[in-house]
Protein backbone atom coordinates (compact mmCIF):
# COMPACT_ATOMS: atom_id res chain seq x y z
CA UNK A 1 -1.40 24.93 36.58
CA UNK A 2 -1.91 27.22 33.47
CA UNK A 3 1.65 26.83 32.34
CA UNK A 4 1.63 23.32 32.99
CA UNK A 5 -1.39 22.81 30.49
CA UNK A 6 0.19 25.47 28.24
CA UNK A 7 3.58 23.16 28.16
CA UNK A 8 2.00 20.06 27.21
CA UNK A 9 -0.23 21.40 24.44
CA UNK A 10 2.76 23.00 23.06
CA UNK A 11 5.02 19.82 23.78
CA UNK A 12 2.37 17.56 21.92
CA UNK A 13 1.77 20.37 18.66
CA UNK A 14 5.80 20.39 18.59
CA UNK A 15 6.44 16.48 18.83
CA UNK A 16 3.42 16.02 15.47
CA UNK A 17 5.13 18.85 13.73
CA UNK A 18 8.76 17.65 13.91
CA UNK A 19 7.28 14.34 13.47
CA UNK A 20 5.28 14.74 10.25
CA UNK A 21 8.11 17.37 9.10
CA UNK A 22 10.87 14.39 9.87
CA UNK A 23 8.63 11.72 8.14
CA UNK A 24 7.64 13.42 4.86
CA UNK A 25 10.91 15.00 4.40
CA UNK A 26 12.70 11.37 5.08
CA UNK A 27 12.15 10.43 1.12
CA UNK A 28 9.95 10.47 -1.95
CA UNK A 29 5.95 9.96 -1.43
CA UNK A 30 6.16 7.00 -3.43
CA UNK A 31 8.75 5.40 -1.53
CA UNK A 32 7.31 5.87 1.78
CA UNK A 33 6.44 2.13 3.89
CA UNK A 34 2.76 1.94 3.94
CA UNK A 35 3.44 -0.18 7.35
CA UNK A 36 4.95 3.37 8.49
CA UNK A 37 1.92 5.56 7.58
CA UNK A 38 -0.78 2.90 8.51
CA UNK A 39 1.15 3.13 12.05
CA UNK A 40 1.25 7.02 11.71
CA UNK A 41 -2.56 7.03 10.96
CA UNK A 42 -3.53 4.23 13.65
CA UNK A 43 -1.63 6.56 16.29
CA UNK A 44 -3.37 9.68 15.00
CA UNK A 45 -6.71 8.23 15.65
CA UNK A 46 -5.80 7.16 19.17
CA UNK A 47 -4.28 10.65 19.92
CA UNK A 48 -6.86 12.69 18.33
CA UNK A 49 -9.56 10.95 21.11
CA UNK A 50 -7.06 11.47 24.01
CA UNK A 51 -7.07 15.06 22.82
CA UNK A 52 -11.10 15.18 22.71
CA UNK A 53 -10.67 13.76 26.65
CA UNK A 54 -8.16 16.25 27.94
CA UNK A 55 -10.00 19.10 25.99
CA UNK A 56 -6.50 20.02 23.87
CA UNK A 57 -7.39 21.54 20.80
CA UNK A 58 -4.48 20.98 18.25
CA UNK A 59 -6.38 20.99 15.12
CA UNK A 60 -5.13 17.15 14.65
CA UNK A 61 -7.50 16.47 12.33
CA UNK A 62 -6.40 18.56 9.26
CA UNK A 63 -3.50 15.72 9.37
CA UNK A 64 -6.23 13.28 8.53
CA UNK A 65 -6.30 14.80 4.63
CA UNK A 66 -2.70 14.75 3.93
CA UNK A 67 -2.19 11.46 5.38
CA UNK A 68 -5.12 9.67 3.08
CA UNK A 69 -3.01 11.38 -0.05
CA UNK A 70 0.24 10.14 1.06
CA UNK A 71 -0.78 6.93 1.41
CA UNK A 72 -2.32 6.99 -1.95
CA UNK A 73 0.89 8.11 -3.24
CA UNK A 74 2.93 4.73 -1.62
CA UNK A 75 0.49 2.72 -2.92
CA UNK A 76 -0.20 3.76 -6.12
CA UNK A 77 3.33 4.83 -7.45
CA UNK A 78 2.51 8.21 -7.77
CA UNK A 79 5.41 10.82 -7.83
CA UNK A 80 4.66 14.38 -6.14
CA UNK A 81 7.59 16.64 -6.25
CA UNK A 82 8.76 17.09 -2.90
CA UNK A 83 8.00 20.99 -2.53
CA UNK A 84 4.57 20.34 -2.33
CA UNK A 85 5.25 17.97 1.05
CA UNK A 86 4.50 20.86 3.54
CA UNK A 87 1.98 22.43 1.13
CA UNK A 88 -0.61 19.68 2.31
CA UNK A 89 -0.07 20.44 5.81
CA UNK A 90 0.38 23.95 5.96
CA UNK A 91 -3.15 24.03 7.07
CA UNK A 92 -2.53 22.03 10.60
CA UNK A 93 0.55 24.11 11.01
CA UNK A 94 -1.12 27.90 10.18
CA UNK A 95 -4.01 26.62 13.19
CA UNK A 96 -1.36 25.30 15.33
CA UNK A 97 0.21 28.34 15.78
CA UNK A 98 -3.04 29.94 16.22
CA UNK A 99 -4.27 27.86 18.82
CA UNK A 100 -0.67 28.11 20.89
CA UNK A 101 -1.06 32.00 20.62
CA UNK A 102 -4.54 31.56 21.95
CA UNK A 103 -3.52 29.24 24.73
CA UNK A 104 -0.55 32.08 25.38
CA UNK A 105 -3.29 34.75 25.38
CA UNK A 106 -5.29 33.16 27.99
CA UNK A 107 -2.76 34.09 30.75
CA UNK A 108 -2.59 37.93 29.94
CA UNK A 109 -6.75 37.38 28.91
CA UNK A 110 -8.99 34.43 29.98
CA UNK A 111 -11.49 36.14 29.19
CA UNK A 112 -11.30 37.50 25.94
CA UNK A 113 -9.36 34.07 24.75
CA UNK A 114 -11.80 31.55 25.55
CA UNK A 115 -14.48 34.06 23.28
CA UNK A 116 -11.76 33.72 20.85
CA UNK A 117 -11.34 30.28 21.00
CA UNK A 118 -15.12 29.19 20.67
CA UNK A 119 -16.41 31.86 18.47
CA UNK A 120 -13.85 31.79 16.01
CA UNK A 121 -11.12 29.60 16.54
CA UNK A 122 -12.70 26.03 16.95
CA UNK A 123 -15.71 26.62 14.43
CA UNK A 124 -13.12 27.44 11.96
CA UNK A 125 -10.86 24.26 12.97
CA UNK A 126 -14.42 21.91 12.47
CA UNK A 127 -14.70 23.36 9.01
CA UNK A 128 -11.51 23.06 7.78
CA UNK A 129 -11.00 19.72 9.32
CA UNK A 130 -14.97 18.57 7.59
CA UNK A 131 -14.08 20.42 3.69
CA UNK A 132 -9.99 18.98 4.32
CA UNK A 133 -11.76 15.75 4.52
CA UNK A 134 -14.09 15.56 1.81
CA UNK A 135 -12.22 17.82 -0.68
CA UNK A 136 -8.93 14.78 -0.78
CA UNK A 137 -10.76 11.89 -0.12
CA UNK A 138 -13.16 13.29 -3.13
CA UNK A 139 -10.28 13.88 -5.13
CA UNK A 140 -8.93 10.52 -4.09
CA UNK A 141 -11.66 8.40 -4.79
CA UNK A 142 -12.63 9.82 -8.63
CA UNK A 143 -8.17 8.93 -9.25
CA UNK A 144 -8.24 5.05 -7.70
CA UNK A 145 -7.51 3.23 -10.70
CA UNK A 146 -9.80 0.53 -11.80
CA UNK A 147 -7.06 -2.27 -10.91
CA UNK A 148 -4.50 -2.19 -7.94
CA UNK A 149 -1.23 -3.08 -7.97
CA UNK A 150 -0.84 -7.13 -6.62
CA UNK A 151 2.23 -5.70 -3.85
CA UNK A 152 -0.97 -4.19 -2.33
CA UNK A 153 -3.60 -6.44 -3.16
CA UNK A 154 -4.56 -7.07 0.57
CA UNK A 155 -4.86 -3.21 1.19
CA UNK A 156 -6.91 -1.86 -1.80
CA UNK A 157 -10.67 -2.40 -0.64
CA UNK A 158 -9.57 -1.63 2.83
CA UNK A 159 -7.98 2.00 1.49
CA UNK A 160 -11.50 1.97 0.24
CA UNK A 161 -13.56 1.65 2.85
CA UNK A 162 -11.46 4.56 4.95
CA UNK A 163 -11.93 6.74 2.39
CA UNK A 164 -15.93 6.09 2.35
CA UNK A 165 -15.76 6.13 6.15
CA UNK A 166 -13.79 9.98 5.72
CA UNK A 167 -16.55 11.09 3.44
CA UNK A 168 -18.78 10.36 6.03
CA UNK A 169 -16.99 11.54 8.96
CA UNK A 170 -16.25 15.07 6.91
CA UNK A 171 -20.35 15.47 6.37
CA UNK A 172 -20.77 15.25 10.10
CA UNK A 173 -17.93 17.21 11.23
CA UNK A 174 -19.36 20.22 8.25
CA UNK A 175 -22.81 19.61 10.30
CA UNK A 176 -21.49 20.04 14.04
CA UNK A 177 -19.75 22.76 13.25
CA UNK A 178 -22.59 24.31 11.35
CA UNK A 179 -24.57 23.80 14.83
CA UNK A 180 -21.35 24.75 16.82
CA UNK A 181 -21.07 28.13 14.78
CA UNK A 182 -24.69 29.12 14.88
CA UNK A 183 -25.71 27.43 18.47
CA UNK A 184 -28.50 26.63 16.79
CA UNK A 185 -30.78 23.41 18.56
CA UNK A 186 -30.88 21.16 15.77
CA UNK A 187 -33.09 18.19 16.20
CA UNK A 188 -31.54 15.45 14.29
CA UNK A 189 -32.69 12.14 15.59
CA UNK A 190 -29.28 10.87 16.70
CA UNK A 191 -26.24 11.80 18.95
CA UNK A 192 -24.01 13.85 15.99
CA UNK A 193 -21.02 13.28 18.17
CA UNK A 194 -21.40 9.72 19.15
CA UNK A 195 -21.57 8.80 15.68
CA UNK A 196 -18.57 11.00 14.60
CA UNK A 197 -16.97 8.64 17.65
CA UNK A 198 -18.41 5.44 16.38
CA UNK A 199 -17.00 6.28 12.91
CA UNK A 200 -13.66 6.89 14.15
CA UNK A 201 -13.67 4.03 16.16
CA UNK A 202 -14.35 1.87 13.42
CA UNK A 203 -11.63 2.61 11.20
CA UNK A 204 -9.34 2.31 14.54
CA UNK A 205 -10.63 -1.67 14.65
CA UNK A 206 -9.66 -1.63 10.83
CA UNK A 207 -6.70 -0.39 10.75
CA UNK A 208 -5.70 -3.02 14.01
CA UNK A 209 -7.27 -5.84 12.28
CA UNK A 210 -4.98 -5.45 9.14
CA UNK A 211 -1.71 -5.00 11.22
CA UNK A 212 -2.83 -8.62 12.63
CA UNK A 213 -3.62 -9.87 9.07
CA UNK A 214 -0.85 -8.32 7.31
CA UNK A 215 1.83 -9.06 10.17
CA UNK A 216 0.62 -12.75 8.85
CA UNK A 217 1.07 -12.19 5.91
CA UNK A 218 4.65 -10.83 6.23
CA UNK A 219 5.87 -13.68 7.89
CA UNK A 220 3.86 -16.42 5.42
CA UNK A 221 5.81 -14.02 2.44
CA UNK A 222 9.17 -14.83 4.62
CA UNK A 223 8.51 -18.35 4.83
CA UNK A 224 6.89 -18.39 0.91
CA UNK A 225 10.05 -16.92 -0.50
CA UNK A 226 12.31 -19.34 1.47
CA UNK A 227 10.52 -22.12 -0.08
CA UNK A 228 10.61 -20.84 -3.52
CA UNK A 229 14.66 -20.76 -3.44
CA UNK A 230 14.56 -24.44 -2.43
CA UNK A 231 12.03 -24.73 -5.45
CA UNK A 232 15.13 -23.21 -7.76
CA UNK A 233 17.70 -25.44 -6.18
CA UNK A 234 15.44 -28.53 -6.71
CA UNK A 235 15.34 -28.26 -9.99
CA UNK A 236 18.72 -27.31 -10.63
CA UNK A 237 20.07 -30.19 -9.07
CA UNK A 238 17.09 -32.62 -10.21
CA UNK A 239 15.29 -31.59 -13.74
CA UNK A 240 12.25 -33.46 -12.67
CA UNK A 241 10.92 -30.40 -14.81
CA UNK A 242 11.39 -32.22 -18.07
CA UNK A 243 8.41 -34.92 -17.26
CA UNK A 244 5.79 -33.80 -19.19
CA UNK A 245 3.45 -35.96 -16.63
CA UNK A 246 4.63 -33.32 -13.99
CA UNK A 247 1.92 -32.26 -11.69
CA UNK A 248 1.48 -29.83 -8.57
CA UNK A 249 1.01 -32.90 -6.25
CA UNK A 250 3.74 -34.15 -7.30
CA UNK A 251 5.92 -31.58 -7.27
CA UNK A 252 4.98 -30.87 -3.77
CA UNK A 253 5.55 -34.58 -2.42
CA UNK A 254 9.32 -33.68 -4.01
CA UNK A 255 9.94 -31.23 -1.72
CA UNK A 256 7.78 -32.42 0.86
CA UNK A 257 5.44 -29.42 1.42
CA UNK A 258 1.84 -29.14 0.86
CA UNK A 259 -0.04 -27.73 -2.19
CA UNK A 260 -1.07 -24.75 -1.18
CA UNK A 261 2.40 -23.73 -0.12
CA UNK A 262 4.29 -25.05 -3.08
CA UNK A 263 1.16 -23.16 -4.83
CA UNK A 264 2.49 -20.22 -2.95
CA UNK A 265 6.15 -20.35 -3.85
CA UNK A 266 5.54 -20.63 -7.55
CA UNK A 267 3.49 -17.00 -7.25
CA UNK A 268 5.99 -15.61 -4.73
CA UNK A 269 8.98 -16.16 -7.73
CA UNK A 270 6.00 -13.76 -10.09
CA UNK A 271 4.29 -16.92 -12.11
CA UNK A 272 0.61 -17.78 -13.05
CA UNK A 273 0.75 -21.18 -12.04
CA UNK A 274 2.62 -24.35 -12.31
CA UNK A 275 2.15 -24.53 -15.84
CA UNK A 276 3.85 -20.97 -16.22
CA UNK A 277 6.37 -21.86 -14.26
CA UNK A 278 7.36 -25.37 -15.57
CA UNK A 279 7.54 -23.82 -18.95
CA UNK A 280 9.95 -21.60 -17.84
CA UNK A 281 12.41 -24.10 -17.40
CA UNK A 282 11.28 -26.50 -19.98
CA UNK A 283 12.38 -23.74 -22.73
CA UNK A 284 15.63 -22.81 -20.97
CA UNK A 285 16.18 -26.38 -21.45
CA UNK A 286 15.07 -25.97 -24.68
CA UNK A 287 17.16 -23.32 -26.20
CA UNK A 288 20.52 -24.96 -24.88
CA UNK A 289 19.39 -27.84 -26.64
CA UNK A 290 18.85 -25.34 -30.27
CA UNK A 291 22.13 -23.86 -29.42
CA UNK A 292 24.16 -27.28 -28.91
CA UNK A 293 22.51 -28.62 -32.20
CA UNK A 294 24.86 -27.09 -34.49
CA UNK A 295 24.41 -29.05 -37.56
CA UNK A 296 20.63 -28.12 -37.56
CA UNK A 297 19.36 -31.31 -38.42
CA UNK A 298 17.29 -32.22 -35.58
CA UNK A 299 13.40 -31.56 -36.01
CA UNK A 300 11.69 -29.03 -33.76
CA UNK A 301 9.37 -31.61 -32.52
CA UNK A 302 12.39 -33.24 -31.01
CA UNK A 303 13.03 -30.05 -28.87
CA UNK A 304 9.26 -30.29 -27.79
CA UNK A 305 9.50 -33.77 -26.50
CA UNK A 306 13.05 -33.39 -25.12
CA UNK A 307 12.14 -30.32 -23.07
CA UNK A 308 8.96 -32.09 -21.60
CA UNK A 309 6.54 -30.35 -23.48
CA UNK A 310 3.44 -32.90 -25.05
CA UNK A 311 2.97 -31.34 -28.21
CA UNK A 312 5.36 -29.34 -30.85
CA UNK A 313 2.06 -26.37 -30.96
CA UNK A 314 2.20 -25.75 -26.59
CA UNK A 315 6.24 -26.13 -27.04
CA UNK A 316 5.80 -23.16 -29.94
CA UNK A 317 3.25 -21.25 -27.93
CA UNK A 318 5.12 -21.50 -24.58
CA UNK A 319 8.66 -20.52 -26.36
CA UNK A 320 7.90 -17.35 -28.14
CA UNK A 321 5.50 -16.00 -25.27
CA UNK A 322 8.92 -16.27 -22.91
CA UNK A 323 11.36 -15.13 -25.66
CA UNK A 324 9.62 -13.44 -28.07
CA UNK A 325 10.76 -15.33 -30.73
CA UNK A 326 9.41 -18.88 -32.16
CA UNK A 327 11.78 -22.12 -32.09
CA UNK A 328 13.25 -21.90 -35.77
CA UNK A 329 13.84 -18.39 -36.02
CA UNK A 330 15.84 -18.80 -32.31
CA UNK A 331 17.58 -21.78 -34.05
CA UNK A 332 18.24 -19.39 -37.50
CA UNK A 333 19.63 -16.72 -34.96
CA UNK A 334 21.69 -19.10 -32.82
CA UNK A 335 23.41 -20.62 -35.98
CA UNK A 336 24.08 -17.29 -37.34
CA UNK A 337 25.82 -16.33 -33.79
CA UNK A 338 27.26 -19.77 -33.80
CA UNK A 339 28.72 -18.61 -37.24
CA UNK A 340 30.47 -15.56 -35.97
CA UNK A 341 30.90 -16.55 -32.45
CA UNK A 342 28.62 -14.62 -30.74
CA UNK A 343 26.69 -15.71 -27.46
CA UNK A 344 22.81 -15.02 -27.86
């Protein structure tokens, strides 16, 4: 029975090692999936309170640490070189290989091990796991930048909110372990380890909840992106673009789809709004029209109108925001290429 316990503990510590060693080893921090360490975080949580249940002591929760910093690596674009990968979980695998020498030691020692195991082994394990936890989601927190980046828009007050729930979690865990270390009968108004539970269970629920919302949103992106490459086709087979008039209802009713999802499309191909969009086209339009007109006698208010634009000051605005450079000097620079035939 002994070595049956003793081969799954050391089973399960092997499978997370070879696991995390196999997934942070796979590539770059920043190029990691979130998906895939949202998953590997989600499962952690589950495992760590089927370890509570069957009283298996991997110290599973110094993973918790690393795992928060890797994910703010994905999603913030930040580039750790890659010796530092097993640096951050050095400390789960130093205790890991503790604990299996302590689970080996029980056979020659019951005795003696169990002392070991809940006079040093586990108080250390709490405290690691409690200053692991507040030490990187500290350092986390006070590095967030002030805006997020729009890939992981849905994600950024949720990464929040974990690492608020860690800091909490890691005060607990400091405070049972300052009461498991000292057996000291602390009075403290509430159950310590129900809340440590409730806490963890919590962030389980979260974490669910966005695989539901997100898996939503996947598929909507799908469908979103689909839509926008009819948008492109529309308009190069019909330049309905050039009526200044043009409207999001009506562009809709063209392809037959509602607002909100031509509204959709538009942002999935990276623009503002419809107005951004249109005048995308409108000056593509408009500079082959400045490179056709090779005798340079046509006004740049006839550009304007002949693009779609309503007035010569939106058609100037709209034209050097997209190429940097207003209507006449384009025109100067595509007569001068014209000159020495050279494509602009």
């Amino acid at each position: 029975m002994i070595f049956s316990v003793l081969a799954l503990r050391t089973v399960c510590s092997i499978a997370i090692t070879l696991f995390l060693n196999v997934l942070i080893w796979n590539r770059p921090l920043h190029l990691f999936s979130l998906r895939i360490l949202l998953y590997t975080l989600f499962s952690l949580t589950i495992l760590h309170f089927l370890f509570i249940i069957g009283d298996i002591g991997i110290p599973i929760g110094l993973i918790y640490g690393p795992l928060f910093y890797f994910i703010y690596c994905t999603v913030f674009q930040k580039h750790t070189d890659r010796k530092w990968y097993r640096f951050h979980l050095s400390p789960y695998l130093l205790l890991s290989t503790l604990y299996l020498c302590l689970q080996l030691y029980v056979k020659i020692s019951p005795k003696n091990a169990h002392v070991f195991l809940f006079t040093y082994y586990y108080p250390t394990y709490l405290y690691f796991m409690g200053l692991s936890l507040l030490t990187y989601n500290l350092w986390i927190i006070s590095h967030i930048p002030n805006r997020y980046l729009p890939k992981y828009s849905h994600f950024y007050y949720l990464f929040k909110a974990f690492l608020l729930i860690g800091l909490a979690v890691a005060f607990l865990i400091l405070l049972f372990a300052t009461k498991f270390a000292t057996q000291l009968d602390i009075a403290l108004g509430f159950d310590l380890n129900g809340l440590i539970y409730a806490l963890l269970g919590i962030s389980s629920f979260m974490l669910f909840g966005h695989f539901l919302i997100s898996g939503k949103k996947i598929k909507n992106q799908r469908s979103y992106y689909q839509l926008s490459q009819l948008l492109e086709q529309h308009f190069l087979t019909q330049p309905t673009y050039l009526n200044p008039d043009l409207t999001l209802s009506e562009l809709a009713a063209q392809l037959q789809v509602s607002k909100s999802d031509c509204k959709a499309a538009i942002a999935t191909l990276g623009y503002r709004n419809i107005y951004h969009y249109l005048a995308k086209w409108r000056v593509d339009y408009a500079q082959n029209l400045i490179k056709a007109d090779t005798s340079r006698k046509l006004k740049i208010e006839y550009f304007a109108r002949a693009s779609g634009f309503k007035s010569k000051a939106s058609f100037n605005r709209h034209f050097r925001e997209i190429t940097g450079y207003t209507p006449s000097l384009y025109r100067q620079m595509a007569h001068n290429a014209n000159r020495h035939e050279v494509v602009i």
